[in-house]
N, C-alpha and C. Protein backbone atom coordinates (compact mmCIF):
# COMPACT_ATOMS: atom_id res chain seq x y z
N UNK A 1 76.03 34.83 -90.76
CA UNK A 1 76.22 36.08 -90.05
C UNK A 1 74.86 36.56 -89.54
N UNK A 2 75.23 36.66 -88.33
CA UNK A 2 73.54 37.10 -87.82
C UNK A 2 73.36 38.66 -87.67
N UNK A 3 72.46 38.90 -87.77
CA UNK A 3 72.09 40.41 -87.83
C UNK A 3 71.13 40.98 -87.06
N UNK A 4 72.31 40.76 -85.80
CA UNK A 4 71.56 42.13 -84.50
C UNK A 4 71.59 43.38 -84.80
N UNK A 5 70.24 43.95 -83.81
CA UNK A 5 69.95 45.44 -83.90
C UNK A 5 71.25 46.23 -83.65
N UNK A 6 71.68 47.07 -84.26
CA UNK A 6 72.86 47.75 -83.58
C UNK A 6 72.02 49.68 -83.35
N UNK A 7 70.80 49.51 -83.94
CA UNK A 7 70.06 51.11 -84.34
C UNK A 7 68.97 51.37 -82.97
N UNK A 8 68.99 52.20 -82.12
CA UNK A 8 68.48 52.38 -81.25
C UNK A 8 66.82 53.46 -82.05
N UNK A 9 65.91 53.24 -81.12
CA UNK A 9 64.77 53.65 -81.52
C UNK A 9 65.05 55.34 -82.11
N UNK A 10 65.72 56.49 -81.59
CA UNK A 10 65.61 57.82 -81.67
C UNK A 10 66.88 57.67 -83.55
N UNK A 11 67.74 56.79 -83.31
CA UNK A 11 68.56 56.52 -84.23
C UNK A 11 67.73 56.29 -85.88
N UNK A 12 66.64 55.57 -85.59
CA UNK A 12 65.91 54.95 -86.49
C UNK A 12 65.10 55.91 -87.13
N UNK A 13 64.85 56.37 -85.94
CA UNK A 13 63.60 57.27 -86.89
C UNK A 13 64.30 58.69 -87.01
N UNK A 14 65.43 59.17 -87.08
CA UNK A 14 66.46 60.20 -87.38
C UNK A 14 66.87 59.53 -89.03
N UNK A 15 66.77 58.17 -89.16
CA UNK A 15 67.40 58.14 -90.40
C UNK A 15 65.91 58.20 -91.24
N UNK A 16 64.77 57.56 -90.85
CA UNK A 16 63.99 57.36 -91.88
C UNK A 16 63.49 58.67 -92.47
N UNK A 17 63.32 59.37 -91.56
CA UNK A 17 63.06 61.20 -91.61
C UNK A 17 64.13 61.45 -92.92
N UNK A 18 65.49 61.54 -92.39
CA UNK A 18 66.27 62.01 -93.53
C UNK A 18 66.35 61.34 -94.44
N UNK A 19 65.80 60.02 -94.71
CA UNK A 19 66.43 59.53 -95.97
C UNK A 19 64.68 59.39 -96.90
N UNK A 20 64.01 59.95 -96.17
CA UNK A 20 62.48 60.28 -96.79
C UNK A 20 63.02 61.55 -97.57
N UNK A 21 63.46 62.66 -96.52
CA UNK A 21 63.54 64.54 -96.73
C UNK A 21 64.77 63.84 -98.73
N UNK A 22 65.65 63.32 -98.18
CA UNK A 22 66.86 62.83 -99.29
C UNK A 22 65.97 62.56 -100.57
N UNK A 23 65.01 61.69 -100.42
CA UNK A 23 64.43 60.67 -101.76
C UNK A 23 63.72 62.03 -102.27
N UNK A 24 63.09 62.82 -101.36
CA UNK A 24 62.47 64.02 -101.67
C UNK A 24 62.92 65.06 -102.65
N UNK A 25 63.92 65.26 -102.01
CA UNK A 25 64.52 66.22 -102.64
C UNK A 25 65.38 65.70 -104.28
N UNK A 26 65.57 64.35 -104.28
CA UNK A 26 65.80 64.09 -105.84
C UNK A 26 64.24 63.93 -106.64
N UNK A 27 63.64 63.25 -106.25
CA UNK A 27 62.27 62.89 -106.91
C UNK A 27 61.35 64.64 -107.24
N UNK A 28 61.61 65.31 -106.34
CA UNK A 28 61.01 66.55 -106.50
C UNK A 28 62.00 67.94 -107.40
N UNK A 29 63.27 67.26 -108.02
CA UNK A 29 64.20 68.02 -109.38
C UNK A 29 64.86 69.23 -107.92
N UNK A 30 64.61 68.86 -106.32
CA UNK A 30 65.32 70.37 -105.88
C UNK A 30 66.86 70.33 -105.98
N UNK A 31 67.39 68.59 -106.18
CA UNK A 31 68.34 68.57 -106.18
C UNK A 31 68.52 67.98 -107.81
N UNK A 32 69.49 68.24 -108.06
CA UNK A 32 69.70 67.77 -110.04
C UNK A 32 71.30 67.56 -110.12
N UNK A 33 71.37 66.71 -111.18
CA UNK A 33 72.94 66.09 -111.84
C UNK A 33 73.17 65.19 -110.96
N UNK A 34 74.50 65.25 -110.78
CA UNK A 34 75.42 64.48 -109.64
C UNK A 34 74.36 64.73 -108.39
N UNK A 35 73.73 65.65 -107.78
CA UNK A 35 73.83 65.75 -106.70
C UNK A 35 72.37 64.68 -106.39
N UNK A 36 71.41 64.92 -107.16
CA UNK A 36 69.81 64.42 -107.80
C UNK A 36 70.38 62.29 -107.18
N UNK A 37 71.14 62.19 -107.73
CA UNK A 37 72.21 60.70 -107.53
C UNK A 37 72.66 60.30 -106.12
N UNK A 38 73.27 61.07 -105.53
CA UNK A 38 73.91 60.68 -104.32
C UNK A 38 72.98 61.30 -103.33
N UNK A 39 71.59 62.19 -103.75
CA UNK A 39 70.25 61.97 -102.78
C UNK A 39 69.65 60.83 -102.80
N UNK A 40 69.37 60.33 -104.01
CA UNK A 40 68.71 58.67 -103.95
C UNK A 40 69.63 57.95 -103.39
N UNK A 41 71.06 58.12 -103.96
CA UNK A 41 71.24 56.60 -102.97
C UNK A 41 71.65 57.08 -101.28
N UNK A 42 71.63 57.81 -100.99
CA UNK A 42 72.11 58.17 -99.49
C UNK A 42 70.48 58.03 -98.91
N UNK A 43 69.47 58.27 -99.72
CA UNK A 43 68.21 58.15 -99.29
C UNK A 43 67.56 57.04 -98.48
N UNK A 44 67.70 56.30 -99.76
CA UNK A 44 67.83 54.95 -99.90
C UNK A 44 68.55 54.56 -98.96
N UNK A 45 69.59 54.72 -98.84
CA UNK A 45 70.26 53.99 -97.46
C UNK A 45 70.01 53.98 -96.43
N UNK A 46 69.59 55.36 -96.17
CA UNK A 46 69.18 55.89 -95.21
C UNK A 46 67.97 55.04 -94.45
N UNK A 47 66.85 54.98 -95.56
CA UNK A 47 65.56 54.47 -95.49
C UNK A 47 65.64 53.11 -94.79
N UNK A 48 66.52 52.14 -95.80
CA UNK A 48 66.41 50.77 -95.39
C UNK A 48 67.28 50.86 -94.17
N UNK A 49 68.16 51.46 -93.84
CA UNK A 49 68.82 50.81 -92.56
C UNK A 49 68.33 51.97 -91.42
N UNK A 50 67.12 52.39 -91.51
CA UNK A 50 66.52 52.79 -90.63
C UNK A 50 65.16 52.20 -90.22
N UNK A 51 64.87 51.28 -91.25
CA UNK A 51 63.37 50.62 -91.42
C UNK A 51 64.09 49.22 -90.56
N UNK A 52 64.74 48.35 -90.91
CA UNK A 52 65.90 47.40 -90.57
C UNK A 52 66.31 47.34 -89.57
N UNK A 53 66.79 48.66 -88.93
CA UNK A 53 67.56 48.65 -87.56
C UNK A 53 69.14 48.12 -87.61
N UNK A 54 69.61 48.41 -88.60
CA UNK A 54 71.31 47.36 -88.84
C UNK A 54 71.83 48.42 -89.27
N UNK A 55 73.08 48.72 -89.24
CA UNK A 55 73.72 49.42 -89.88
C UNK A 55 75.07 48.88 -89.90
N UNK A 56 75.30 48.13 -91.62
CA UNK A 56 77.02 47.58 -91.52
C UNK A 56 77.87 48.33 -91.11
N UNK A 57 78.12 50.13 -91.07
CA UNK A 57 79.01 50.53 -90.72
C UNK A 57 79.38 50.34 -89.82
N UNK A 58 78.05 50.27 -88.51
CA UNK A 58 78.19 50.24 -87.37
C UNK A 58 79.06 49.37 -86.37
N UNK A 59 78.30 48.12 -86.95
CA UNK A 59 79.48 46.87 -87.26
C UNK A 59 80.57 46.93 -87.20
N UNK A 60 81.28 47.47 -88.00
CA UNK A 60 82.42 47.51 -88.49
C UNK A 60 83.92 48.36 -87.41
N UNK A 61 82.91 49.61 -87.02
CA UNK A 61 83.52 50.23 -86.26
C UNK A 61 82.84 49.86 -84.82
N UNK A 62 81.82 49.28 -85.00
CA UNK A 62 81.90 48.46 -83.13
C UNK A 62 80.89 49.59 -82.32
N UNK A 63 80.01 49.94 -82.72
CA UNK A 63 78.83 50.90 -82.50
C UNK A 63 77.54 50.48 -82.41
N UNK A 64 76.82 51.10 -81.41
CA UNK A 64 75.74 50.63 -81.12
C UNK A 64 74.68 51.65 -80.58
N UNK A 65 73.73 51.94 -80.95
CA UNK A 65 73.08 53.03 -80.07
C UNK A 65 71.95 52.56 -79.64
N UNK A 66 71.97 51.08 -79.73
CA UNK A 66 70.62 50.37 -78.72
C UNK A 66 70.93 50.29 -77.37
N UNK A 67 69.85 50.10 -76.59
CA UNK A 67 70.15 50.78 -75.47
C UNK A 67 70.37 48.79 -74.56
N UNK A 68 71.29 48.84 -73.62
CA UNK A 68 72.28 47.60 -73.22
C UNK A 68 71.35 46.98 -72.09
């Protein structure tokens, strides 16, 4: 399975921003419990498939915001 860009440049750096602000806000206690959890991993997700340029969802539903 090959793994084309499906993440357009403004796309990319919209996620790395938020999934930096995400890791932030668990690592820094603003968010705690359950919520402290689903900031790291949404962070995290965020991070790598903004560093990457792929996004499986995208895939999936047939999306693309690189430019044609």
């Amino acid at each position: 399975m090959e793994l084309t860009l499906n993440e357009g440049p403004v796309d990319r750096i919209i996620r790395v921003i938020v999934g930096v602000a995400m890791l932030i806000l668990g690592f820094a206690g603003i968010a705690s419990g359950v919520w402290m959890w689903i900031a790291y991993l949404a962070g995290a997700i965020l991070l790598v498939t903004g560093i990457v340029g792929f996004c499986p969802l995208y895939r999936l539903f047939k999306i693309s915001t690189t430019r044609k």
